[in-house]
C-alpha atoms as a PDB file:
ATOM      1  CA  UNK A   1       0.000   0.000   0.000  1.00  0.00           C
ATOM      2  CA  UNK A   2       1.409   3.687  -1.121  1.00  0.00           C
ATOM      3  CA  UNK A   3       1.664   6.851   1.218  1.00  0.00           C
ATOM      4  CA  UNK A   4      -0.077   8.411  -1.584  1.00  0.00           C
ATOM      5  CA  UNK A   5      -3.263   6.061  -1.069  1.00  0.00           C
ATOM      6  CA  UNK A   6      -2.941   6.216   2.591  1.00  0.00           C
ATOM      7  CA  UNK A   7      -3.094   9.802   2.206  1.00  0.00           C
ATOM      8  CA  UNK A   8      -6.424  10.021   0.128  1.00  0.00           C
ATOM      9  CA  UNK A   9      -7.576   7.579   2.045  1.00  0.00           C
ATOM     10  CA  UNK A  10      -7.024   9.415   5.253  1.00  0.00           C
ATOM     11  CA  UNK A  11      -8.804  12.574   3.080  1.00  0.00           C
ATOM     12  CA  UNK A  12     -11.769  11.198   1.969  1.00  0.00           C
ATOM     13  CA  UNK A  13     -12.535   9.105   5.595  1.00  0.00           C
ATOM     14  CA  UNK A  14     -11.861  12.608   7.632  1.00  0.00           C
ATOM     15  CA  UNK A  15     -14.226  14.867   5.013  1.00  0.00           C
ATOM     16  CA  UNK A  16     -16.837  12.153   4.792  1.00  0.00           C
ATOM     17  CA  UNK A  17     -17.103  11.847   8.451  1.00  0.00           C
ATOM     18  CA  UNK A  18     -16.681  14.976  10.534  1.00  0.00           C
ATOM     19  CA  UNK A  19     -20.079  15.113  10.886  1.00  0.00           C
ATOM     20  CA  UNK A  20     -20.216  11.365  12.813  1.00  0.00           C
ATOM     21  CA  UNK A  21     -17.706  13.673  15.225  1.00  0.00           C
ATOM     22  CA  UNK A  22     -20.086  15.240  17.016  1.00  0.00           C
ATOM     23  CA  UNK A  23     -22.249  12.583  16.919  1.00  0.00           C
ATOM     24  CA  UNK A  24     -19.587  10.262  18.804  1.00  0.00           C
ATOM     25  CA  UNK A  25     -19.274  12.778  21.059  1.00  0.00           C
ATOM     26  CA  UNK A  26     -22.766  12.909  22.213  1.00  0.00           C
ATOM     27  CA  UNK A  27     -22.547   9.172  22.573  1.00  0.00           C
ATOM     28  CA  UNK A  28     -19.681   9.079  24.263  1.00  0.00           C
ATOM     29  CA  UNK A  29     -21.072  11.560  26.622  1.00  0.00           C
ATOM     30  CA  UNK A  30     -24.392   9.281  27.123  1.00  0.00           C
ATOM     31  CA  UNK A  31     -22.807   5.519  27.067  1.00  0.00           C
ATOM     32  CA  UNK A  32     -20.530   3.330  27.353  1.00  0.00           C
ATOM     33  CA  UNK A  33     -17.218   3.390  24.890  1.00  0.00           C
ATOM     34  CA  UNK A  34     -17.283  -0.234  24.541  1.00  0.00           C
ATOM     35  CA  UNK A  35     -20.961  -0.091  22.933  1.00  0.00           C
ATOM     36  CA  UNK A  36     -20.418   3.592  21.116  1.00  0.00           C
ATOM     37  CA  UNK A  37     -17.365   1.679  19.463  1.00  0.00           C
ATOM     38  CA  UNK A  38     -18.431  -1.468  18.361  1.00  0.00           C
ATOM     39  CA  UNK A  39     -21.455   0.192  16.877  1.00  0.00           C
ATOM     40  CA  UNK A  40     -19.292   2.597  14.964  1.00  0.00           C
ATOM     41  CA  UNK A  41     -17.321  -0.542  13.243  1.00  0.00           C
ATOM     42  CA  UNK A  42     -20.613  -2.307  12.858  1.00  0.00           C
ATOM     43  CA  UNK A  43     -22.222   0.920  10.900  1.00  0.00           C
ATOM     44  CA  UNK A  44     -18.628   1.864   9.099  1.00  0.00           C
ATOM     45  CA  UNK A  45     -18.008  -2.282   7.687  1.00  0.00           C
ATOM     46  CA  UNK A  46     -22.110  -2.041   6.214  1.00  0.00           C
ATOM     47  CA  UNK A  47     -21.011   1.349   4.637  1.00  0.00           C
ATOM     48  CA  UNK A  48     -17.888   0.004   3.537  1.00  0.00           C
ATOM     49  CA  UNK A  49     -20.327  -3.509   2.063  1.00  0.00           C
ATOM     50  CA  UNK A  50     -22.417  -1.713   0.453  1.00  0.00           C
ATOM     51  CA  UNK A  51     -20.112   0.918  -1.396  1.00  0.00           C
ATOM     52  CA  UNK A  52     -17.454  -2.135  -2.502  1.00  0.00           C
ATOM     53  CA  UNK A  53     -20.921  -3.803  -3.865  1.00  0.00           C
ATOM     54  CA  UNK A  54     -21.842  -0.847  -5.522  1.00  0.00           C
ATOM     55  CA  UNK A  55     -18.693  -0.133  -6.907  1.00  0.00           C
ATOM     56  CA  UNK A  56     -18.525  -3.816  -8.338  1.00  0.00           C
ATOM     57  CA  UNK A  57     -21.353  -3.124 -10.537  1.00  0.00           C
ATOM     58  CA  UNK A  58     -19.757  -0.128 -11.346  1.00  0.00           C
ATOM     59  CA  UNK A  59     -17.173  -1.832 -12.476  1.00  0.00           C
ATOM     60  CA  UNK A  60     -19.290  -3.876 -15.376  1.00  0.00           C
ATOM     61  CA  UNK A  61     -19.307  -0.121 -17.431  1.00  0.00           C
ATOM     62  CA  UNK A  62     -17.006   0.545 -19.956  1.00  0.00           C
ATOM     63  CA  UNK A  63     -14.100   2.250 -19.093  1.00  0.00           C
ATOM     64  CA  UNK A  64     -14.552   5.509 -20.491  1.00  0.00           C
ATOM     65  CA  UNK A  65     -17.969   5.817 -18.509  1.00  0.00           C
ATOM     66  CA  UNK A  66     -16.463   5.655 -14.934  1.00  0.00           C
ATOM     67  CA  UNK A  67     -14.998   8.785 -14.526  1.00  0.00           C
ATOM     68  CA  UNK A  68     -18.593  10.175 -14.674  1.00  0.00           C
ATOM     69  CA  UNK A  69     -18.987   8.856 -11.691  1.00  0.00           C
ATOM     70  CA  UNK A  70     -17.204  11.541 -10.204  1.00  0.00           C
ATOM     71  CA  UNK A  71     -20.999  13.832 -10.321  1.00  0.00           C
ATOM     72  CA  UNK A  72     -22.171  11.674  -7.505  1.00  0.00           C
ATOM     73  CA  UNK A  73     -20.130  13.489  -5.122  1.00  0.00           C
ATOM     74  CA  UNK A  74     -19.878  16.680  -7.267  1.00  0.00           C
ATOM     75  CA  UNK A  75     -23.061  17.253  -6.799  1.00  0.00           C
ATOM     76  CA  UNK A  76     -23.923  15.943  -3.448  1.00  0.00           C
ATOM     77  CA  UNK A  77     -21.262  18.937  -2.710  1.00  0.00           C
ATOM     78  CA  UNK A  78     -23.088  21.516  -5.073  1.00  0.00           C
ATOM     79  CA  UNK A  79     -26.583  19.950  -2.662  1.00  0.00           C
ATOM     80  CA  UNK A  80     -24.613  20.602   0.298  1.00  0.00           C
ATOM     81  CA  UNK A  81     -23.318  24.023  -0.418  1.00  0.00           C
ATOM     82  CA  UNK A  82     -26.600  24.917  -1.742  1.00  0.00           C
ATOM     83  CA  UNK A  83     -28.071  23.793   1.905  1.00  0.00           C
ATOM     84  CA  UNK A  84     -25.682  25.390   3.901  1.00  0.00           C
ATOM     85  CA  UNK A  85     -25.821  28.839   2.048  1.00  0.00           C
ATOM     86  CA  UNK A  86     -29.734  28.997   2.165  1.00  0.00           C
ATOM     87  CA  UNK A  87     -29.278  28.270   5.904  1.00  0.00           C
ATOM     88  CA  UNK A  88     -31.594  25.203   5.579  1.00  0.00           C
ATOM     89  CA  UNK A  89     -31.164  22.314   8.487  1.00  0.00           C
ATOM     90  CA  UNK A  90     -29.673  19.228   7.320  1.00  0.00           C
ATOM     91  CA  UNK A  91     -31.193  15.940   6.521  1.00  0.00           C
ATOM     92  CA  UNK A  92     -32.210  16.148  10.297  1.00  0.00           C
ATOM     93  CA  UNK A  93     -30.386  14.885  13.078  1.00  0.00           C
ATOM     94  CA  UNK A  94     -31.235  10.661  13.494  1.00  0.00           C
ATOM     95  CA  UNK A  95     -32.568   9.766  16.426  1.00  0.00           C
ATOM     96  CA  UNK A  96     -30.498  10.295  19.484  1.00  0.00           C
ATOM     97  CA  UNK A  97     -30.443   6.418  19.370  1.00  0.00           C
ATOM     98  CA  UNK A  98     -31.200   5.305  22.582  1.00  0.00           C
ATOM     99  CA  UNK A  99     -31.917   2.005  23.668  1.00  0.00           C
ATOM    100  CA  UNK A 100     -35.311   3.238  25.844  1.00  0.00           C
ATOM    101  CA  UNK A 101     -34.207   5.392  28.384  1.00  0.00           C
ATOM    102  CA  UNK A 102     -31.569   2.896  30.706  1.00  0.00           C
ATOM    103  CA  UNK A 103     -28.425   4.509  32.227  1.00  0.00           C
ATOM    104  CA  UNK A 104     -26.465   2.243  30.061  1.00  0.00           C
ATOM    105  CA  UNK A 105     -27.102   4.756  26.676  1.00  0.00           C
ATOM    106  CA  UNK A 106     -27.019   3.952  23.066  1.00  0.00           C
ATOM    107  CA  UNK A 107     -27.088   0.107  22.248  1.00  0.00           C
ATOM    108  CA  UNK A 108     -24.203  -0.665  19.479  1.00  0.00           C
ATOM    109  CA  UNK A 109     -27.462  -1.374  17.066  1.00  0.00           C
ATOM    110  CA  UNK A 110     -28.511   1.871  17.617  1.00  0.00           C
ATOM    111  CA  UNK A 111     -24.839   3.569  17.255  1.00  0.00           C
ATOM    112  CA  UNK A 112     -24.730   1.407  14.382  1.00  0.00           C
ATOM    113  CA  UNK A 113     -27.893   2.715  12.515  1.00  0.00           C
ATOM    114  CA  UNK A 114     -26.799   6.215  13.202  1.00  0.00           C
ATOM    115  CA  UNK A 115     -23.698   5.353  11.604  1.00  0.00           C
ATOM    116  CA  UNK A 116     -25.355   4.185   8.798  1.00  0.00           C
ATOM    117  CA  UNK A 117     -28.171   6.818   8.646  1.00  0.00           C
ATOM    118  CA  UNK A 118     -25.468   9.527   9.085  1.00  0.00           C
ATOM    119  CA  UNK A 119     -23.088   7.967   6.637  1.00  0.00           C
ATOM    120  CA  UNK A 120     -25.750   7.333   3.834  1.00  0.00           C
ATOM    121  CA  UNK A 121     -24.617  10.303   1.229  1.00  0.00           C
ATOM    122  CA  UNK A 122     -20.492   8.581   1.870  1.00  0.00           C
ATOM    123  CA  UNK A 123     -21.571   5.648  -0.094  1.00  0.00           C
ATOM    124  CA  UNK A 124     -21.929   8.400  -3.147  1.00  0.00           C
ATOM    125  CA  UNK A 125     -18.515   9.221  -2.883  1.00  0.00           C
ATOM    126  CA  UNK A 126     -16.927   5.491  -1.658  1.00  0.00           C
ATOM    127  CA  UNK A 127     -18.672   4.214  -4.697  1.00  0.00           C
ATOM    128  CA  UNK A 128     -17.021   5.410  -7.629  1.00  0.00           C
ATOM    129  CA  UNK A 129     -13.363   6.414  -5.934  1.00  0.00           C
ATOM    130  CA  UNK A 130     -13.616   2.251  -5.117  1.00  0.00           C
ATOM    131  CA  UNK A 131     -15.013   1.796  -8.350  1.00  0.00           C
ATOM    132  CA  UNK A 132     -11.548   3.382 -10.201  1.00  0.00           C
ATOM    133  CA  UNK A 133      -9.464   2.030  -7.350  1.00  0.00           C
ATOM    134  CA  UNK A 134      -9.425  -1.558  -8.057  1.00  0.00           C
ATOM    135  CA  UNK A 135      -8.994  -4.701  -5.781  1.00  0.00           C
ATOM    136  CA  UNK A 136      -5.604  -3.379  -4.315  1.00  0.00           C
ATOM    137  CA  UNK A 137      -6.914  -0.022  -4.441  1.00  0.00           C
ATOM    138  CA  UNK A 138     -10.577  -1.251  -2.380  1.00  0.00           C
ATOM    139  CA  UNK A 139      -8.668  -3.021   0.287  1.00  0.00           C
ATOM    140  CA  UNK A 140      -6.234  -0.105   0.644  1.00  0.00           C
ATOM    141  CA  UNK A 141      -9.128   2.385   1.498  1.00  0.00           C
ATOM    142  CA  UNK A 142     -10.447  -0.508   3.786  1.00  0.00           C
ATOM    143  CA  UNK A 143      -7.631  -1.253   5.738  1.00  0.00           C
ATOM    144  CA  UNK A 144      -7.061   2.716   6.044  1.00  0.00           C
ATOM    145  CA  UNK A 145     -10.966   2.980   7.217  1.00  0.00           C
ATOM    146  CA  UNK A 146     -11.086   0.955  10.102  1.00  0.00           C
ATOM    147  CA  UNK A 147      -8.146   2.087  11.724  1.00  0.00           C
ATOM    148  CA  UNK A 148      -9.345   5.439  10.889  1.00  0.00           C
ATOM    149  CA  UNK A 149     -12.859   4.128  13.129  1.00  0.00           C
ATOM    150  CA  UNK A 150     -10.544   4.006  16.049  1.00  0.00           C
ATOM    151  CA  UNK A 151      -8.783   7.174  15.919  1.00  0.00           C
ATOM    152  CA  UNK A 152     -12.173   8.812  15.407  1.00  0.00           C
ATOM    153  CA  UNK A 153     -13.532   6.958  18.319  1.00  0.00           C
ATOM    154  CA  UNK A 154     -11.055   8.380  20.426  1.00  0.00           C
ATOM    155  CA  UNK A 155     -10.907  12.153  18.918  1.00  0.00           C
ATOM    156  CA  UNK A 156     -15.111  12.155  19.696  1.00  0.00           C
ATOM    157  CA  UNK A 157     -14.408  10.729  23.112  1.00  0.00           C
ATOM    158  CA  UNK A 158     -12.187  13.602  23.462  1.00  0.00           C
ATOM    159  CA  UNK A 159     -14.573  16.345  21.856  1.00  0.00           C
ATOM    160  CA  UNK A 160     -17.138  14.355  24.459  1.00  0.00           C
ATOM    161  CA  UNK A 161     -15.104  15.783  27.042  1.00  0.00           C
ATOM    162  CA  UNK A 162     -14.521  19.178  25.493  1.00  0.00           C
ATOM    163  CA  UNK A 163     -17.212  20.954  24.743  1.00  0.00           C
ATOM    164  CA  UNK A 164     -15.987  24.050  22.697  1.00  0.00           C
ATOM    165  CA  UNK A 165     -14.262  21.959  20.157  1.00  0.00           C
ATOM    166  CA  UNK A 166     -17.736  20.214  19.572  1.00  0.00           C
ATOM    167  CA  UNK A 167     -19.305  23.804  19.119  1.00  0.00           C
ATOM    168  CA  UNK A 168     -16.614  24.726  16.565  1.00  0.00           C
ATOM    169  CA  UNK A 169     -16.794  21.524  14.585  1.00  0.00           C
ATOM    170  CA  UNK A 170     -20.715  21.815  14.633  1.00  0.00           C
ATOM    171  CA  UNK A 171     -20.089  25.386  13.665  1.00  0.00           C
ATOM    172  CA  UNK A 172     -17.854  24.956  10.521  1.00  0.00           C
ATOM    173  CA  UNK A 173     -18.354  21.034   9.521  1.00  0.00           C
ATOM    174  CA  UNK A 174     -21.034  22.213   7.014  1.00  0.00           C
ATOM    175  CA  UNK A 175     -19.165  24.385   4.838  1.00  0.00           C
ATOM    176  CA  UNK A 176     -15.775  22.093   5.133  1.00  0.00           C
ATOM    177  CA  UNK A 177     -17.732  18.928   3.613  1.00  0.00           C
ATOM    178  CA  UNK A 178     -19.175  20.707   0.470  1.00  0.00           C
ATOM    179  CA  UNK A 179     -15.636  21.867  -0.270  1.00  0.00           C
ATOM    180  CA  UNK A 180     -14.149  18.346  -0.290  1.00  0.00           C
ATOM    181  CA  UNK A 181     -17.038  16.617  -2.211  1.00  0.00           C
ATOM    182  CA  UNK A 182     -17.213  19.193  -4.718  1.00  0.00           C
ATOM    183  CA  UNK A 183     -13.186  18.662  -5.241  1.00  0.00           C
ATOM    184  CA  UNK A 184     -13.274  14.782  -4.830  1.00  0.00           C
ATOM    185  CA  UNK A 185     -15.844  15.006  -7.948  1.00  0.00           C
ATOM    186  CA  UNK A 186     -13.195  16.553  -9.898  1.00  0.00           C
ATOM    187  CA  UNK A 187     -10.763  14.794  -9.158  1.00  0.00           C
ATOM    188  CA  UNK A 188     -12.594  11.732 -10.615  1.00  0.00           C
ATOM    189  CA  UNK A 189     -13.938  13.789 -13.235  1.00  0.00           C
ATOM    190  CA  UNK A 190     -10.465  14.310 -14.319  1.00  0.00           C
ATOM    191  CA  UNK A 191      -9.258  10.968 -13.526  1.00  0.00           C
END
């Protein structure tokens, strides 16, 4: 595996999910680690399934068709701008995602479909970067992913315990993420 796919790797995981930031912070904050973290693999490998499946039957177009691909995240970045500059909420938070009121918090099936729920429009961009990536390429991003989980575990544990830096990312998150979608479309545009 290359530095250079590390690298985007490490990119696209950080863009896609600053948003699940704050969201692992408020778990953190209401449960257990053990349950906030297990959920967040659970939710990031079904992301990761469904966007290698998707990007397999991407792979059965013709060559020349699959940098086109590169509008799915182009213009989920043009939505997202559009969103944040008209001031309108987001796709609404998911449910808080706990498991019926007990002191134990979020269930890891309920950190899990959050995960999922939250991390939805990143199978529009995994999809066609895995789908121009091949096998090595897949596994790469993969590999890079989950160990990316656990550092982002620990970073929303640490915003859970630092409330400012959850105010600023909550602040700002919505106008960094249109930015990087809108230049990951390029780049596949152009690949």
């Amino acid at each position: 595996m290359s530095w250079g796919l590390v690298g985007q790797a490490t990119g696209m995981f950080v863009v896609t999910n600053v948003d699940d930031l704050v969201l692992l912070a408020l778990f953190f904050a209401r449960g257990r680690a053990v349950r906030v973290v297990a959920g967040q693999y659970v939710g990031l490998g079904a992301l990761l399934a469904v966007s290698v499946a998707g990007a397999l039957g991407a792979g059965l177009l013709p060559e020349p068709v699959l940098p086109w691909l590169g509008l799915v995240p182009l213009l989920l970045g043009v939505r997202a701008a559009w969103r944040a500059w008209r001031g309108a909420p987001g796709d609404g938070d998911p449910d808080d995602g706990t498991d019926g009121g007990t002191d134990d918090g979020p269930s890891v099936l309920a950190v899990a479909g959050v995960t999922i729920a939250n991390g939805g429009d990143n199978i529009g961009v995994y999809v066609p970067v895995f789908a121009v990536a091949g096998a090595t390429g897949v596994v790469g991003y993969a590999v890079v992913f989950l160990v990316l989980v656990g550092v982002w575990c620990v970073a929303g544990w640490f915003l859970a315990t630092r409330p400012p830096v959850a105010r600023a990312l909550a602040r700002w998150g919505h106008v960094v993420l249109p930015v990087v979608l809108i230049g990951v479309g390029v780049l596949i545009l152009l690949s």
